[in-house]
Protein backbone atom coordinates (compact mmCIF):
# COMPACT_ATOMS: atom_id res chain seq x y z
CA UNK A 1 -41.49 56.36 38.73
CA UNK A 2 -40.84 52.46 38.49
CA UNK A 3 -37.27 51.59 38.72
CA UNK A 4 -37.22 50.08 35.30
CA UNK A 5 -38.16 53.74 34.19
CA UNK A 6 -35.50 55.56 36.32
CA UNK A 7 -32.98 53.08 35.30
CA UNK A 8 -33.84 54.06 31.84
CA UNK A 9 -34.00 57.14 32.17
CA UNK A 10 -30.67 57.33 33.86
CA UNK A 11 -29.02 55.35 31.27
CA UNK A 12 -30.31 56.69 27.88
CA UNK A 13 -32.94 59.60 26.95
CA UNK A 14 -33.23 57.59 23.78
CA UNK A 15 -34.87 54.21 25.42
CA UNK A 16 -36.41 56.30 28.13
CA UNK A 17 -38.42 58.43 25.57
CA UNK A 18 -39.59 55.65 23.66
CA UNK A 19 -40.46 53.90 27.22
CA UNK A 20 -42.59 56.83 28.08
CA UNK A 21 -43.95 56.90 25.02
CA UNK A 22 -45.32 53.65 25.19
CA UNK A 23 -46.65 53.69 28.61
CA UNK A 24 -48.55 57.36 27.92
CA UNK A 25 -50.03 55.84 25.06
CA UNK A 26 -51.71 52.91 27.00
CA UNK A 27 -52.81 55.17 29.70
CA UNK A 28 -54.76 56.98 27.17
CA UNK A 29 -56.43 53.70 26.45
CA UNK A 30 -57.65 53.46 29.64
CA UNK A 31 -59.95 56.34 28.62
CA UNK A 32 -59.12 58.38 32.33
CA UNK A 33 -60.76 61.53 32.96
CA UNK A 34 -57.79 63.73 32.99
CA UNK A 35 -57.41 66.95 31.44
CA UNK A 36 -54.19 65.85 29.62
CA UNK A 37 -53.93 65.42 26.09
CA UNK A 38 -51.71 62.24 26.04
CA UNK A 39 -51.89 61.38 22.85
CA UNK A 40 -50.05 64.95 21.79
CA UNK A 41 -47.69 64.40 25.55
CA UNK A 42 -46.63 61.14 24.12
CA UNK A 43 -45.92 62.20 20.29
CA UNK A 44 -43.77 64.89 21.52
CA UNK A 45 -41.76 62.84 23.69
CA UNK A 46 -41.09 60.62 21.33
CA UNK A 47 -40.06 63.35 18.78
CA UNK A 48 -37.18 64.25 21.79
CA UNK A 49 -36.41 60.86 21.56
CA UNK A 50 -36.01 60.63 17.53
CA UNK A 51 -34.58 63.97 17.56
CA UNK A 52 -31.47 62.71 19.62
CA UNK A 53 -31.22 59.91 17.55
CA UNK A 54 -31.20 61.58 14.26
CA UNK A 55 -28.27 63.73 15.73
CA UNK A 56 -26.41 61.38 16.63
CA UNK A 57 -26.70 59.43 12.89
CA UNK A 58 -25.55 62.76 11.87
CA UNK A 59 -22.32 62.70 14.05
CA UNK A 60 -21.69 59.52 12.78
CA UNK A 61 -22.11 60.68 9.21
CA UNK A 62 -20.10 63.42 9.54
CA UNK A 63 -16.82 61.49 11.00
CA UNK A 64 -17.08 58.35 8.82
CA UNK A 65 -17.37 61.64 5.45
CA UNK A 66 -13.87 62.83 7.05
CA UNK A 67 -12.85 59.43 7.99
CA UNK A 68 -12.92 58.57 4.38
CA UNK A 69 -11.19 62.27 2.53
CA UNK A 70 -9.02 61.46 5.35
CA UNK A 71 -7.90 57.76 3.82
CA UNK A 72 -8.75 58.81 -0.19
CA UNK A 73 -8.21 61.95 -0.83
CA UNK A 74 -4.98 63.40 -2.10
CA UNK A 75 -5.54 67.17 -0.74
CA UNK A 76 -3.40 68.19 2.14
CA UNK A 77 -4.53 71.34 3.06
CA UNK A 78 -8.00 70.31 4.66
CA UNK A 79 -6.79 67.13 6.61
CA UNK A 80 -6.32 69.53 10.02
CA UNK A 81 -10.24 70.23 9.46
CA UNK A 82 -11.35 67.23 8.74
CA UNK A 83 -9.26 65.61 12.09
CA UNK A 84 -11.37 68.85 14.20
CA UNK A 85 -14.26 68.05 12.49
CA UNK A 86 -13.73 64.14 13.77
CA UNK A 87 -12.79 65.78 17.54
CA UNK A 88 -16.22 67.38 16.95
CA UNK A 89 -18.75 65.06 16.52
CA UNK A 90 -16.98 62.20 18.78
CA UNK A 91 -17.71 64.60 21.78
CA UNK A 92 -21.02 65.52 20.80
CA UNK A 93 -21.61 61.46 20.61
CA UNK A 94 -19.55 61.55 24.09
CA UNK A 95 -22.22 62.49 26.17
CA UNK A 96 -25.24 61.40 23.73
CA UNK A 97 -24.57 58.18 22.71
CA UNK A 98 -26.13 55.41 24.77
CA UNK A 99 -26.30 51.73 25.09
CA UNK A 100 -29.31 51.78 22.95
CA UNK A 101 -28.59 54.26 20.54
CA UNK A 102 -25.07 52.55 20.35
CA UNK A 103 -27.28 49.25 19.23
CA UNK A 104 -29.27 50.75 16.82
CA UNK A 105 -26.28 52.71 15.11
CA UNK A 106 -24.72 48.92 14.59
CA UNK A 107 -27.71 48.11 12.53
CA UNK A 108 -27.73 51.49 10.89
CA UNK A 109 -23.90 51.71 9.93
CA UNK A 110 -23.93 50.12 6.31
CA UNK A 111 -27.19 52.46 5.27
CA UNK A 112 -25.32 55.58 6.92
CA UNK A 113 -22.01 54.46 5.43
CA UNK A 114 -23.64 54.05 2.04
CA UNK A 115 -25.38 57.72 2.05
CA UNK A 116 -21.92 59.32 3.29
CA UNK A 117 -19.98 57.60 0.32
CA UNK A 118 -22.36 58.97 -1.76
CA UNK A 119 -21.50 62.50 -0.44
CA UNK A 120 -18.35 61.85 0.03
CA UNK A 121 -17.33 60.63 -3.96
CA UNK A 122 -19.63 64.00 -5.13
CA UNK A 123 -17.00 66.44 -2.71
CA UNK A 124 -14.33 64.38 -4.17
CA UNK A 125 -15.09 64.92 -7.61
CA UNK A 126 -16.24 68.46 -7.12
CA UNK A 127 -12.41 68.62 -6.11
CA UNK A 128 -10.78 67.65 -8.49
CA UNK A 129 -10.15 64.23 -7.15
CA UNK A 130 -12.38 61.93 -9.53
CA UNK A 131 -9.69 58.79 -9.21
CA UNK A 132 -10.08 58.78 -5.45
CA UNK A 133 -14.14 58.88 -5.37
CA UNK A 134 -14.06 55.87 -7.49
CA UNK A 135 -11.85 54.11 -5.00
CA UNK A 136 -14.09 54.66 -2.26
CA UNK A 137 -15.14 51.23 -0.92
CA UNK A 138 -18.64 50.10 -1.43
CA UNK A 139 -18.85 48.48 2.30
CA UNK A 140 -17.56 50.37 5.79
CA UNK A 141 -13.85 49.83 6.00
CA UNK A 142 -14.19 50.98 10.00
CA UNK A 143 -16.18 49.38 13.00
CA UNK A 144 -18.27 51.43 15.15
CA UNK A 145 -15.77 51.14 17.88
CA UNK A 146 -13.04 51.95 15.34
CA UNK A 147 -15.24 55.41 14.49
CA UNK A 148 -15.33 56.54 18.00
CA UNK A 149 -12.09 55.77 19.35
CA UNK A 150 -10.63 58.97 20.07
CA UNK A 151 -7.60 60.01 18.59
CA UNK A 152 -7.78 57.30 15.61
CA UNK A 153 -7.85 58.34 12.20
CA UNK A 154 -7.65 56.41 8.72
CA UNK A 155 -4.34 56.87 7.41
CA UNK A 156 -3.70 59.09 4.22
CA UNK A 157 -3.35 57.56 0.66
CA UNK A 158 -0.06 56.25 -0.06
CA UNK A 159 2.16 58.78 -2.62
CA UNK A 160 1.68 57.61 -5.52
């Protein structure tokens, strides 16, 4: 293995997927007489690679849902489950989340954000809390950094 491809591979699963991907699919190109079926090698690889990725949206998903019951919603009861659920997912992301996964969840977060708020305002509601799903924000109050910092969470809604 080329050095690019170990560094790669020793730095993300993500980029080193796609990577091998890539290069499987050009070998098979070169039309070698090998009984390997490339083609199928490098689909599957690249599924591994997607697969981790679209775990890792789901983390996200899942802590910026709690993150915002945590901030809106008036319930008390659930807040200890929602903070767990947070604990969670960050260390699931701990030892998944890579430089390039990091950089494509930066270009994901307002499309992730937006499909959590949705869910989020329809568990609201389905609560009993109507006034707080409409006071959801429309754009990400938090910063990627600010959703994996450990041991942050949005504050609760001020007594009204």
């Amino acid at each position: 293995m080329d050095q690019a491809a170990q560094d790669l591979y020793e730095t993300g699963f993500y980029a080193w997927a796609r990577h091998q991907a890539e290069a499987l699919r050009r070998l098979e190109g070169l039309r070698l007489d090998a009984d390997l079926d490339l083609d199928h090698v490098a689909g599957e690889i690249d599924d591994l690679g997607n697969a981790l990725r679209r775990a890792v949206r789901s983390q996200v998903r899942c802590i910026l849902e709690h993150f915002l019951k945590l901030a809106f919603s008036p319930a008390q009861q659930p807040r200890g489950g929602w903070e767990r659920s947070i604990i969670d997912a960050r260390t699931e992301l701990s030892g998944d989340l890579t430089r390039t996964l990091r950089n494509a969840l930066l270009g994901e977060l307002d499309r992730l954000y937006a499909q959590t708020r949705k869910a989020a305002a329809k568990d609201l509601e389905n609560e009993g809390a109507p006034e707080a799903a409409r006071l959801l924000p429309e754009t990400c109050p938090w910063s990627l950094d600010g959703i994996l910092r450990d041991d942050w969470y949005p504050a609760p809604p001020a007594a009204g």
